[in-house]
PDB file of N, CA and C in Angstrom:
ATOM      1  N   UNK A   1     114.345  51.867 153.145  1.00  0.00           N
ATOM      2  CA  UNK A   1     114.736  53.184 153.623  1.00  0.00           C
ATOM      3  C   UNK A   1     116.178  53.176 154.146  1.00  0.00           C
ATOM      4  N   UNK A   2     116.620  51.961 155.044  1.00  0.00           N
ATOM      5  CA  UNK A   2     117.907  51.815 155.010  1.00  0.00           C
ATOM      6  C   UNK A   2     118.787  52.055 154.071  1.00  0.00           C
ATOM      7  N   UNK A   3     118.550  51.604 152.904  1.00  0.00           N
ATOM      8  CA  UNK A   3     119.821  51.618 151.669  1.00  0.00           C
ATOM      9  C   UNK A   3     119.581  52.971 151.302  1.00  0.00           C
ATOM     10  N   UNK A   4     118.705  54.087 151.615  1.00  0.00           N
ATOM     11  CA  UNK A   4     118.431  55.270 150.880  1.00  0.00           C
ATOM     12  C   UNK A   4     119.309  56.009 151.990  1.00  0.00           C
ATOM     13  N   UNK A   5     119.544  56.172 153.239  1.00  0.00           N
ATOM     14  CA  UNK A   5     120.187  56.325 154.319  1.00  0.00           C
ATOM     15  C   UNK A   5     121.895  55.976 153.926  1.00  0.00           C
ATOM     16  N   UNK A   6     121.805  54.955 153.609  1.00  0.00           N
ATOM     17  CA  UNK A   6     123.000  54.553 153.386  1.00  0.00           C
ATOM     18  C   UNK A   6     123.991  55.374 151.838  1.00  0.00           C
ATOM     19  N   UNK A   7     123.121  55.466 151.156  1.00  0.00           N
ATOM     20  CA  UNK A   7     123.542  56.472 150.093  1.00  0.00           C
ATOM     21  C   UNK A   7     123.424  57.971 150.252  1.00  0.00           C
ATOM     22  N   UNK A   8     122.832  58.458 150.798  1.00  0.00           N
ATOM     23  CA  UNK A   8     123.060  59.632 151.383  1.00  0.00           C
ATOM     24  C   UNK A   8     124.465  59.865 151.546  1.00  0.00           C
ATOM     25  N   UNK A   9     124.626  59.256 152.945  1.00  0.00           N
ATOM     26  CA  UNK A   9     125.540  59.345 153.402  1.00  0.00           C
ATOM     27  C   UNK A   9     126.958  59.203 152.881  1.00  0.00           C
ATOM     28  N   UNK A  10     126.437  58.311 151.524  1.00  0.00           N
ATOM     29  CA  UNK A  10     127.283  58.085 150.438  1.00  0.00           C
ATOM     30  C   UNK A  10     127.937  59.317 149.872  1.00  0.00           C
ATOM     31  N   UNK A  11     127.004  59.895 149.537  1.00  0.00           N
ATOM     32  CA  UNK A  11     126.882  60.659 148.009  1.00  0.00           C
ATOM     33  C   UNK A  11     127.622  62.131 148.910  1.00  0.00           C
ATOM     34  N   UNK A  12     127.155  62.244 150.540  1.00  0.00           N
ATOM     35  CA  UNK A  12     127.648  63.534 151.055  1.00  0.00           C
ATOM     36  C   UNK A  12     128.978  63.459 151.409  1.00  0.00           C
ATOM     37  N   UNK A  13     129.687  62.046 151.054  1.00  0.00           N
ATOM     38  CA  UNK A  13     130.950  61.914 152.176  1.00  0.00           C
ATOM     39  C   UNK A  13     131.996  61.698 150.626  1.00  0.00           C
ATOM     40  N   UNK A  14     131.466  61.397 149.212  1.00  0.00           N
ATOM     41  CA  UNK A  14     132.401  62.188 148.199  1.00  0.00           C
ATOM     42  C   UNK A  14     132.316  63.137 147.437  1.00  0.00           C
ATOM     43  N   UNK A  15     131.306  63.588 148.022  1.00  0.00           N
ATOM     44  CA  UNK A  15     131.166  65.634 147.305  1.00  0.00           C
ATOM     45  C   UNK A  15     131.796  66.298 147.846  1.00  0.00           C
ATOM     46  N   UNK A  16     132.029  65.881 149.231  1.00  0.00           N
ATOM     47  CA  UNK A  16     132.903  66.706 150.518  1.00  0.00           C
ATOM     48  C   UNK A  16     134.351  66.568 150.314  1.00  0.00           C
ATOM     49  N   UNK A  17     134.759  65.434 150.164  1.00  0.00           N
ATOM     50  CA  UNK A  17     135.875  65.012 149.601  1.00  0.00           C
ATOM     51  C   UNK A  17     135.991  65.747 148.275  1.00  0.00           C
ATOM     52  N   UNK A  18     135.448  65.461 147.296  1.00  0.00           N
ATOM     53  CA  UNK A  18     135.819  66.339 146.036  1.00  0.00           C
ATOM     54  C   UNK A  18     135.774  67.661 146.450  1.00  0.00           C
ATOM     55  N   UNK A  19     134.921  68.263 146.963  1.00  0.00           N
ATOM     56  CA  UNK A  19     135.248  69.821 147.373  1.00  0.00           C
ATOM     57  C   UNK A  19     136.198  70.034 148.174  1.00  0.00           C
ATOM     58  N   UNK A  20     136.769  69.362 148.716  1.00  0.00           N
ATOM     59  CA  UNK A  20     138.218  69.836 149.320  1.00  0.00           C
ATOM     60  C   UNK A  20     139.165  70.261 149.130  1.00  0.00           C
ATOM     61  N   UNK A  21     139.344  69.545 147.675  1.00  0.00           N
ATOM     62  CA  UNK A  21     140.239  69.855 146.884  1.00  0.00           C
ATOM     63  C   UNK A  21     139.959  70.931 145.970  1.00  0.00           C
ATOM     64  N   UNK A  22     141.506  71.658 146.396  1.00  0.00           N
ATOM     65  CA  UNK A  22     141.599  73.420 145.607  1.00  0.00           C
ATOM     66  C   UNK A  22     142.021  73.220 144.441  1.00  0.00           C
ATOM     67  N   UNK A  23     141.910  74.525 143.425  1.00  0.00           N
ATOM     68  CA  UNK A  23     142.331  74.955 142.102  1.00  0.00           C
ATOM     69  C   UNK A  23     143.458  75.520 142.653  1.00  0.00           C
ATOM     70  N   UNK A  24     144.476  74.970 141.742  1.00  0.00           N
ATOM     71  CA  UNK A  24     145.562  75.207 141.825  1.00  0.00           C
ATOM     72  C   UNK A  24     146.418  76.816 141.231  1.00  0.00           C
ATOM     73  N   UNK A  25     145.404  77.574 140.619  1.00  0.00           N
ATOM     74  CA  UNK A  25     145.309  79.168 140.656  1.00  0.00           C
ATOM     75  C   UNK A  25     143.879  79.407 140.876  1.00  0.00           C
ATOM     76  N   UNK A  26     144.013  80.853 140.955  1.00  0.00           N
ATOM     77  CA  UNK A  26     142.742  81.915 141.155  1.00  0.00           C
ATOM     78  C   UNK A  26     142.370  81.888 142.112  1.00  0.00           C
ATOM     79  N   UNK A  27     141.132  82.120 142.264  1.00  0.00           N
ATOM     80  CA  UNK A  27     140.488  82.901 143.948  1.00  0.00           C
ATOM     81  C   UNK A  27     139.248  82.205 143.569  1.00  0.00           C
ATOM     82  N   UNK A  28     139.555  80.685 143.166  1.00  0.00           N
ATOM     83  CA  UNK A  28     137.936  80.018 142.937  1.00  0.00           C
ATOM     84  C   UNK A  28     137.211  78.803 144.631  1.00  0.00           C
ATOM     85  N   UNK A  29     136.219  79.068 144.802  1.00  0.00           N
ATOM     86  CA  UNK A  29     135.870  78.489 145.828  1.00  0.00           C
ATOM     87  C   UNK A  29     134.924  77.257 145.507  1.00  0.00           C
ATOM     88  N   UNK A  30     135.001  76.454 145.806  1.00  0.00           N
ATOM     89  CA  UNK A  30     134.644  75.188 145.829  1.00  0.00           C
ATOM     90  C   UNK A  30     133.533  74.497 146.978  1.00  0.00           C
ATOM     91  N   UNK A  31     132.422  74.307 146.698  1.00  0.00           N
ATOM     92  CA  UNK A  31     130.922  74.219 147.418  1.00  0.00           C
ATOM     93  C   UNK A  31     130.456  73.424 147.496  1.00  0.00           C
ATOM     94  N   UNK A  32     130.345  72.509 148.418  1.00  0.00           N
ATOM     95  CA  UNK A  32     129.428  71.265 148.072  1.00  0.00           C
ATOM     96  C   UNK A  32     127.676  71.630 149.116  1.00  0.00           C
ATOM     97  N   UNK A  33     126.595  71.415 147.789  1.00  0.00           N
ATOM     98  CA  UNK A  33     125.681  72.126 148.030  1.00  0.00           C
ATOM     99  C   UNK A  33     124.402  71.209 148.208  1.00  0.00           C
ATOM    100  N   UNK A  34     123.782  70.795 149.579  1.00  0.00           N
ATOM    101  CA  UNK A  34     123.299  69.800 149.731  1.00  0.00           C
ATOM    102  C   UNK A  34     121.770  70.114 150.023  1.00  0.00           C
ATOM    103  N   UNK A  35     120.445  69.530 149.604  1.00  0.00           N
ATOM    104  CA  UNK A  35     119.130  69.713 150.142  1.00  0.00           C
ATOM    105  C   UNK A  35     118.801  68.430 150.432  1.00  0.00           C
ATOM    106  N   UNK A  36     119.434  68.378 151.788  1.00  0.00           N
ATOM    107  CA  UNK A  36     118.794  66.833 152.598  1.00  0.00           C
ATOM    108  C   UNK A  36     117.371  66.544 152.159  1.00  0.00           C
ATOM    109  N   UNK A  37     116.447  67.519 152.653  1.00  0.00           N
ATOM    110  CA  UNK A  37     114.934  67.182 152.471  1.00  0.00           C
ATOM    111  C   UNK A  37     114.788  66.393 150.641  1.00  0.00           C
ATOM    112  N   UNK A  38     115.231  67.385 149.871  1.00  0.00           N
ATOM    113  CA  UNK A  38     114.854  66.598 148.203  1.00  0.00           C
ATOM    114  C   UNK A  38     115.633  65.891 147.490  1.00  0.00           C
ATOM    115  N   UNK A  39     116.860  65.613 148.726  1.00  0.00           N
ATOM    116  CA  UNK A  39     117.592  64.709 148.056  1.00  0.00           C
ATOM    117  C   UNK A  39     118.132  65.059 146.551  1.00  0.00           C
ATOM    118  N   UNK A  40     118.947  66.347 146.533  1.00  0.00           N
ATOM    119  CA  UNK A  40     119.492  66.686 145.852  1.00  0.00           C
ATOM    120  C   UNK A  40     120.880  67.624 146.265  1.00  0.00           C
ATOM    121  N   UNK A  41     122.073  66.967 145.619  1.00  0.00           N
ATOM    122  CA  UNK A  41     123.228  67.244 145.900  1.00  0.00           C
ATOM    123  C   UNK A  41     124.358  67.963 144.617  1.00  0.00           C
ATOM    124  N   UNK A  42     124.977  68.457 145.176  1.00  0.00           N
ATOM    125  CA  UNK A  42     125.696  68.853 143.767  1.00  0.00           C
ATOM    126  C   UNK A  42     127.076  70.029 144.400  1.00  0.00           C
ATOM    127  N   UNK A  43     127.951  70.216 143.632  1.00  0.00           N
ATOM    128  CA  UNK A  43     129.098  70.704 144.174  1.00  0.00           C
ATOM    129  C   UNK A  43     129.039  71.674 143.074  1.00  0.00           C
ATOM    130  N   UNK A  44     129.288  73.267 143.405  1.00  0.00           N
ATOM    131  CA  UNK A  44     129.421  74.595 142.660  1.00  0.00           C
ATOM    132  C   UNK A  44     130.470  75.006 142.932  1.00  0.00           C
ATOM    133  N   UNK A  45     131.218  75.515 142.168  1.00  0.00           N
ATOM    134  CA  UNK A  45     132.456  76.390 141.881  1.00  0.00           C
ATOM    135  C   UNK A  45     131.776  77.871 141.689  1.00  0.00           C
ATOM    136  N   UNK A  46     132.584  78.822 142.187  1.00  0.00           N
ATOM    137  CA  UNK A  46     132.424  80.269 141.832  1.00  0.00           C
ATOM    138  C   UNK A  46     133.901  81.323 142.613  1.00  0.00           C
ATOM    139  N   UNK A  47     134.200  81.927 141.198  1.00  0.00           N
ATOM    140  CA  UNK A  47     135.256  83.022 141.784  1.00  0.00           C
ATOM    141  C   UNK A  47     136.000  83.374 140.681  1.00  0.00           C
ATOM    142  N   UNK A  48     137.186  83.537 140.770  1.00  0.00           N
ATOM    143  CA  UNK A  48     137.948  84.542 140.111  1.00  0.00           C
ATOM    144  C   UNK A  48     139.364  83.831 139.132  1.00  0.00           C
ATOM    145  N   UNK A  49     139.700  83.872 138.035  1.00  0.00           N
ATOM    146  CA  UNK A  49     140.983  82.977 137.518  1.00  0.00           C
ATOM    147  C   UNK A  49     141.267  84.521 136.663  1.00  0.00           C
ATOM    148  N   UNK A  50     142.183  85.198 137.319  1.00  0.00           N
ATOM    149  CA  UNK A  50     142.952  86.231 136.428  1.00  0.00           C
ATOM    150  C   UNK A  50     141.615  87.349 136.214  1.00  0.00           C
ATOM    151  N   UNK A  51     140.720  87.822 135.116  1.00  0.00           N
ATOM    152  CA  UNK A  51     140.251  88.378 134.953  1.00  0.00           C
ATOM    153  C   UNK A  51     138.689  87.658 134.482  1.00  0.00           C
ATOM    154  N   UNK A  52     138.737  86.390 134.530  1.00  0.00           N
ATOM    155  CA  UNK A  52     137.677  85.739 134.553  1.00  0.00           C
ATOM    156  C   UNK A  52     137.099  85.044 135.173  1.00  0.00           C
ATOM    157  N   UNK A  53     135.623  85.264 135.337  1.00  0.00           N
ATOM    158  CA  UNK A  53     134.702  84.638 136.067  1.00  0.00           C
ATOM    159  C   UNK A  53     134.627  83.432 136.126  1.00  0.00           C
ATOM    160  N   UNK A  54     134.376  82.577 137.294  1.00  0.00           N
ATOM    161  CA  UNK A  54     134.572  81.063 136.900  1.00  0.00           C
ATOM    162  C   UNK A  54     133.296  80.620 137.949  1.00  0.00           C
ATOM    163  N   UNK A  55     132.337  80.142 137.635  1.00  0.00           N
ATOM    164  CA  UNK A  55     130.994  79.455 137.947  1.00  0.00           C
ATOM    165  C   UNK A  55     130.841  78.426 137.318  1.00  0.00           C
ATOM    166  N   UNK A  56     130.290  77.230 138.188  1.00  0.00           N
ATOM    167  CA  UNK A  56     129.584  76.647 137.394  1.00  0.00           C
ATOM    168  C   UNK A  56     129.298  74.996 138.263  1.00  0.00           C
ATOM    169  N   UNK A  57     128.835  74.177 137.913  1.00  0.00           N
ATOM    170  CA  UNK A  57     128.080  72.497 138.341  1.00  0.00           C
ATOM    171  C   UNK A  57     128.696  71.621 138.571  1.00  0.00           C
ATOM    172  N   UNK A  58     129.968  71.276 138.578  1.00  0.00           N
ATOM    173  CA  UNK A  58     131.024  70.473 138.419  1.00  0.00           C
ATOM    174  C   UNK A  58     129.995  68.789 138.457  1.00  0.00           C
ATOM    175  N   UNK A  59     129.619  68.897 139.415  1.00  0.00           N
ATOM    176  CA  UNK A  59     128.996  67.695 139.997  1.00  0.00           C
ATOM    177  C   UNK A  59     127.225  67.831 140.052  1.00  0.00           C
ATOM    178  N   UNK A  60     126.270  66.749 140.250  1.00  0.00           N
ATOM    179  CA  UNK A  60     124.954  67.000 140.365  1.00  0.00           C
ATOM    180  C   UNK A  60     124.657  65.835 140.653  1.00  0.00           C
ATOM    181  N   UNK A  61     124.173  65.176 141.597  1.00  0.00           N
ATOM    182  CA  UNK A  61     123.872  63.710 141.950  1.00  0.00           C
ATOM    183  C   UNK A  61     122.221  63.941 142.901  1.00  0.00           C
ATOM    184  N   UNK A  62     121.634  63.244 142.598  1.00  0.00           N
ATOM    185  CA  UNK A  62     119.937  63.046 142.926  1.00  0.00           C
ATOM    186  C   UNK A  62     120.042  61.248 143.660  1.00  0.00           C
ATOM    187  N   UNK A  63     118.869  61.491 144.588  1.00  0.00           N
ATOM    188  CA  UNK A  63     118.388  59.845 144.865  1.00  0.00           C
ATOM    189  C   UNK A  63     116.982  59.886 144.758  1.00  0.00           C
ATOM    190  N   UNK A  64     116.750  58.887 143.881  1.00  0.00           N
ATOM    191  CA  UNK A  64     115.180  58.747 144.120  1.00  0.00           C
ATOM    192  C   UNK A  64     114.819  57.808 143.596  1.00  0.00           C
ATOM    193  N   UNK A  65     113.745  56.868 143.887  1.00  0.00           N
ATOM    194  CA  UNK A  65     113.562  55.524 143.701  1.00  0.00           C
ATOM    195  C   UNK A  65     114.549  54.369 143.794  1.00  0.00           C
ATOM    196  N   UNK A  66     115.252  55.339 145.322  1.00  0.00           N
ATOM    197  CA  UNK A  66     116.413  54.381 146.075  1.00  0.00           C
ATOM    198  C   UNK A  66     117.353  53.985 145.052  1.00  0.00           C
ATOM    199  N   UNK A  67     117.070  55.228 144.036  1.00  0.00           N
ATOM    200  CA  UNK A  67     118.734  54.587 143.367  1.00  0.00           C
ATOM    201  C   UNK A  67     119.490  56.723 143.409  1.00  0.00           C
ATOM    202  N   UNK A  68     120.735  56.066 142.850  1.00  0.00           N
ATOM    203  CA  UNK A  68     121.555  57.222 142.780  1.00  0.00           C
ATOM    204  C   UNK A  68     121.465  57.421 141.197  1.00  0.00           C
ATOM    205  N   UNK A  69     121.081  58.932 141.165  1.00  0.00           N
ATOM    206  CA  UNK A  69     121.257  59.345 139.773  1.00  0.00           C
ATOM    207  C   UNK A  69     122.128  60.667 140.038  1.00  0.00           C
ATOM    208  N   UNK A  70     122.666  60.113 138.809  1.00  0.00           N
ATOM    209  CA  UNK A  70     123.944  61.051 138.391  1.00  0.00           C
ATOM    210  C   UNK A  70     123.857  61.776 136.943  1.00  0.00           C
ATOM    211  N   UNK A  71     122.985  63.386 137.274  1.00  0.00           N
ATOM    212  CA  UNK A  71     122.690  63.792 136.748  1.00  0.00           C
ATOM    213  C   UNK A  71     123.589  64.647 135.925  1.00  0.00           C
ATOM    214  N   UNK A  72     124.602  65.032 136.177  1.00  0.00           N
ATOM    215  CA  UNK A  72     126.210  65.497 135.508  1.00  0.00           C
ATOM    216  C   UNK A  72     126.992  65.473 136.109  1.00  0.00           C
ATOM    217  N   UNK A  73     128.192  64.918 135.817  1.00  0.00           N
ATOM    218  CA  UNK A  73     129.809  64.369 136.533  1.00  0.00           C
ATOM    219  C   UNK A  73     130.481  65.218 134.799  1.00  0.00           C
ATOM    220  N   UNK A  74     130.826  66.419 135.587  1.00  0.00           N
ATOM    221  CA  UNK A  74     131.752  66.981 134.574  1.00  0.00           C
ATOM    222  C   UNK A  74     133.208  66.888 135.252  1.00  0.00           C
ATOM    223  N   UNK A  75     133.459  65.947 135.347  1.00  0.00           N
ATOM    224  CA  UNK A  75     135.052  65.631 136.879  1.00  0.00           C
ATOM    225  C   UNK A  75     135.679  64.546 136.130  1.00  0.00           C
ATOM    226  N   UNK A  76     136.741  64.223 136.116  1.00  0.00           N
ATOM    227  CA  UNK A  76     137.750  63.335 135.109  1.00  0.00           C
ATOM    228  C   UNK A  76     137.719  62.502 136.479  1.00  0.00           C
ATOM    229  N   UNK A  77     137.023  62.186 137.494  1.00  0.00           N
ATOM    230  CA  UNK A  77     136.868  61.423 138.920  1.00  0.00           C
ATOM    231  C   UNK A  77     136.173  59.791 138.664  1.00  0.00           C
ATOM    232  N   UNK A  78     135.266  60.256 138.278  1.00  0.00           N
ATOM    233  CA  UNK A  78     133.998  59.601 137.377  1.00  0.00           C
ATOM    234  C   UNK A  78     133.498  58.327 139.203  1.00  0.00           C
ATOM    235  N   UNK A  79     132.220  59.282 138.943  1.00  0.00           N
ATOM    236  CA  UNK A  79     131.698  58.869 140.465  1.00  0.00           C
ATOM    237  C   UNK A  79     131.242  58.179 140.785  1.00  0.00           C
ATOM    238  N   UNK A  80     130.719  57.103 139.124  1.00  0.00           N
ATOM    239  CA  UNK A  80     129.887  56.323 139.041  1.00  0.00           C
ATOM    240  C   UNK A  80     130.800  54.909 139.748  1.00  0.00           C
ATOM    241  N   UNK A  81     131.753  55.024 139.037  1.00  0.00           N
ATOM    242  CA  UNK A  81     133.206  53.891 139.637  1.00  0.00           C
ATOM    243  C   UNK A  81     133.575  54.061 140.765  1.00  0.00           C
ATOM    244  N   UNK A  82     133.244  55.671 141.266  1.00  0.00           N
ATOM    245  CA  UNK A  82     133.605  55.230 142.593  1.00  0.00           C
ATOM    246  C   UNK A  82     132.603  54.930 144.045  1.00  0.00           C
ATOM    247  N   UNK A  83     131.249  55.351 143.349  1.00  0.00           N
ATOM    248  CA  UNK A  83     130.414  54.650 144.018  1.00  0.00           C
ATOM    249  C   UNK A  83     130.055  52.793 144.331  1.00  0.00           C
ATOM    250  N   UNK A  84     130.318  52.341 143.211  1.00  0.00           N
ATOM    251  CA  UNK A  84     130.530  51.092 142.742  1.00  0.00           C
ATOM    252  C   UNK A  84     131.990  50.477 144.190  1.00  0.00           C
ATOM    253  N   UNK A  85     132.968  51.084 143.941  1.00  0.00           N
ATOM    254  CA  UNK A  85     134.179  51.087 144.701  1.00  0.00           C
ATOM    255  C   UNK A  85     133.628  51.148 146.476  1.00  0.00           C
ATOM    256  N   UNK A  86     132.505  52.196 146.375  1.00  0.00           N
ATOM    257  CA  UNK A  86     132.028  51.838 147.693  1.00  0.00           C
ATOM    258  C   UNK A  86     131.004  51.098 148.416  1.00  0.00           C
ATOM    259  N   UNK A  87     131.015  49.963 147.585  1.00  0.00           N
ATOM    260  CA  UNK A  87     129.884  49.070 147.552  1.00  0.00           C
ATOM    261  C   UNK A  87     128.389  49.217 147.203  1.00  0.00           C
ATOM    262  N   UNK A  88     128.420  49.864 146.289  1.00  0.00           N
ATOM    263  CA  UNK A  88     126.687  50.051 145.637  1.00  0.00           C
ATOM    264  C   UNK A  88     126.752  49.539 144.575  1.00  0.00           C
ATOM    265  N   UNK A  89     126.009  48.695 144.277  1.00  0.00           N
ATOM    266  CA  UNK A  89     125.637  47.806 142.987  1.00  0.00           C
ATOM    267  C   UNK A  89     125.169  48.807 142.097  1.00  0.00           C
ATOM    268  N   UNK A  90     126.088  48.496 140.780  1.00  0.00           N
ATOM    269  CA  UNK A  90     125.545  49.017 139.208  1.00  0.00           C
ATOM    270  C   UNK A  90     123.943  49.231 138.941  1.00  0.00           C
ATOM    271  N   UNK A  91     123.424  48.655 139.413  1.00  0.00           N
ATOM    272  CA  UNK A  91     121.830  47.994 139.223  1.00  0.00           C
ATOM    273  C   UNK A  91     120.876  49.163 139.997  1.00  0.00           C
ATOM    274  N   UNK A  92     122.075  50.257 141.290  1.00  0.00           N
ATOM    275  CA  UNK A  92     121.361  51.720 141.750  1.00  0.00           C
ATOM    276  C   UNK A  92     122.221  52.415 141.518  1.00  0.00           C
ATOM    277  N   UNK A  93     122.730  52.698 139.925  1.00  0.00           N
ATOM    278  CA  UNK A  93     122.987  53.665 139.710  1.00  0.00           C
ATOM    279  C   UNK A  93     122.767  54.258 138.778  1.00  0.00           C
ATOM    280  N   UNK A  94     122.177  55.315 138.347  1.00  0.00           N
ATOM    281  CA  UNK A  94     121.680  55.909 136.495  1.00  0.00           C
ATOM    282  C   UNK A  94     122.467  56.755 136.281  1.00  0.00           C
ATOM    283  N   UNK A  95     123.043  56.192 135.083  1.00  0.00           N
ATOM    284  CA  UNK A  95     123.695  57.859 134.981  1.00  0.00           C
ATOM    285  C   UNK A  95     122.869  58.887 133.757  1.00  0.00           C
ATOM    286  N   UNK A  96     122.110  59.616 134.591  1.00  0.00           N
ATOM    287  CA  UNK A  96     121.425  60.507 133.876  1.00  0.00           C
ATOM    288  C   UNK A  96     121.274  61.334 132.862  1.00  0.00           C
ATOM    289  N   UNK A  97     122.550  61.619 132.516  1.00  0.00           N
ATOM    290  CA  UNK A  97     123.168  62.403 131.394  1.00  0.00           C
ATOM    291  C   UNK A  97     123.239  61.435 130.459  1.00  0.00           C
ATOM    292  N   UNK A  98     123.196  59.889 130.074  1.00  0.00           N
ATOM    293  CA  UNK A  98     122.843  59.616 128.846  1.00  0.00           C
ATOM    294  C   UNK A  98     121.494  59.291 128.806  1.00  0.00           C
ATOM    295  N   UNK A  99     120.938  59.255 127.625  1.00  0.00           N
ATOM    296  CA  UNK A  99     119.955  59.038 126.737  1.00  0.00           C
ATOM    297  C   UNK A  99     119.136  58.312 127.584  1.00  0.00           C
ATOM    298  N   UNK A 100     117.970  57.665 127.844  1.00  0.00           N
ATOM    299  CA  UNK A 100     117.198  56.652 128.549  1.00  0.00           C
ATOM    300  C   UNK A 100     117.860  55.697 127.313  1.00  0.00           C
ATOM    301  N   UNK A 101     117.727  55.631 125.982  1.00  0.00           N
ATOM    302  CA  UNK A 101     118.208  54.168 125.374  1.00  0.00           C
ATOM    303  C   UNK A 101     119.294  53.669 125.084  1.00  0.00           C
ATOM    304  N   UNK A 102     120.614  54.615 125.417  1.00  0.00           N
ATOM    305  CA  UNK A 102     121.846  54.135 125.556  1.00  0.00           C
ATOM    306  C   UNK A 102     121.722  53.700 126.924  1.00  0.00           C
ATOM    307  N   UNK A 103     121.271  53.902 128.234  1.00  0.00           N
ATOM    308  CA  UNK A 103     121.516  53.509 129.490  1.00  0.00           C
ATOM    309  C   UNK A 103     121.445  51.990 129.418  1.00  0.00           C
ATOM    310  N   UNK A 104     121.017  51.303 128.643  1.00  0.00           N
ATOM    311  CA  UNK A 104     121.334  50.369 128.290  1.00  0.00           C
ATOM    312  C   UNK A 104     122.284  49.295 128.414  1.00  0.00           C
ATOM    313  N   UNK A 105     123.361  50.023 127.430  1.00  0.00           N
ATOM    314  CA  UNK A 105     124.652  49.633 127.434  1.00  0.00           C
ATOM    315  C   UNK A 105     125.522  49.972 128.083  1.00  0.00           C
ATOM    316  N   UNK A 106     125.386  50.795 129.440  1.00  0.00           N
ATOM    317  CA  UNK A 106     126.647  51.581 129.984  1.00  0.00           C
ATOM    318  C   UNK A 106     126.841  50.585 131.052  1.00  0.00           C
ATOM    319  N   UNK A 107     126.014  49.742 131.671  1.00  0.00           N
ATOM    320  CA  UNK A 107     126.406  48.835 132.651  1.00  0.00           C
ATOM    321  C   UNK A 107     125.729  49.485 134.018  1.00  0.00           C
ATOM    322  N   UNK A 108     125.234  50.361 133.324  1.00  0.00           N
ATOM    323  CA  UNK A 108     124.546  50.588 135.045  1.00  0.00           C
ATOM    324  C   UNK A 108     122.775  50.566 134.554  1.00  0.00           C
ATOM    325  N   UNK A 109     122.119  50.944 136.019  1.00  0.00           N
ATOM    326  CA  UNK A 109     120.678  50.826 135.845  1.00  0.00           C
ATOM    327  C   UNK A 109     120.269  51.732 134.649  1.00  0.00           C
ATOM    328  N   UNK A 110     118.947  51.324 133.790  1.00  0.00           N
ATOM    329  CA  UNK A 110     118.131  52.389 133.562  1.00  0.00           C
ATOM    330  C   UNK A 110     117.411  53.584 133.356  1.00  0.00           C
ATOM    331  N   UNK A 111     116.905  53.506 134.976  1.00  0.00           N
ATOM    332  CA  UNK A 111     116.172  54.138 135.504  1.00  0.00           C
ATOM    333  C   UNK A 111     115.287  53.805 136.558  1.00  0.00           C
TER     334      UNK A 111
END
């Protein structure tokens, strides 16, 4: 339960960080959107660029079975490296968005 504590705290202290940072036009707002209880996290964009609407997931990160899954990283950040960077072993991290049989080869867990 410790290491699940410990990623939490992980996962809330670079969504916050990535949401800090503004779009450099429009009237877009930047959200980092957290459900402590289900352990599900994720950062939303919504607002305005000229005459178009701009919504949408940027980020989506889950914990469960004490690992971190990274259910979409649409961010040129790539969170998986920088979780790694903050000391969490490859071995708790999935990245969810590929295949269960490529996870394989990407160097991180499974599942």
């Amino acid at each position: 339960m410790e290491r699940v504590e410990k990623y939490r705290e992980l996962v809330k202290q670079v969504l916050e960080e990535y949401a800090s940072y503004k779009f450099s036009s429009g009237e877009i707002e930047v959200m980092p959107v957290f459900d402590l209880q289900r352990d599900h996290y994720q950062v939303v964009s919504a607002g305005w660029k000229d005459e178009r609407r701009i919504y949408g997931c940027s980020v989506h990160i889950d914990i469960k079975d004490s690992k971190i899954w990274i259910q979409h990283d649409g961010t040129e950040i790539g969170f998986a490296d920088q979780f790694v960077k903050l000391g969490v072993p490859p071995e708790d991290i999935v990245l969810a968005y590929h295949s269960p049989f490529m996870r394989q080869f990407d160097g991180f867990a499974v599942g």
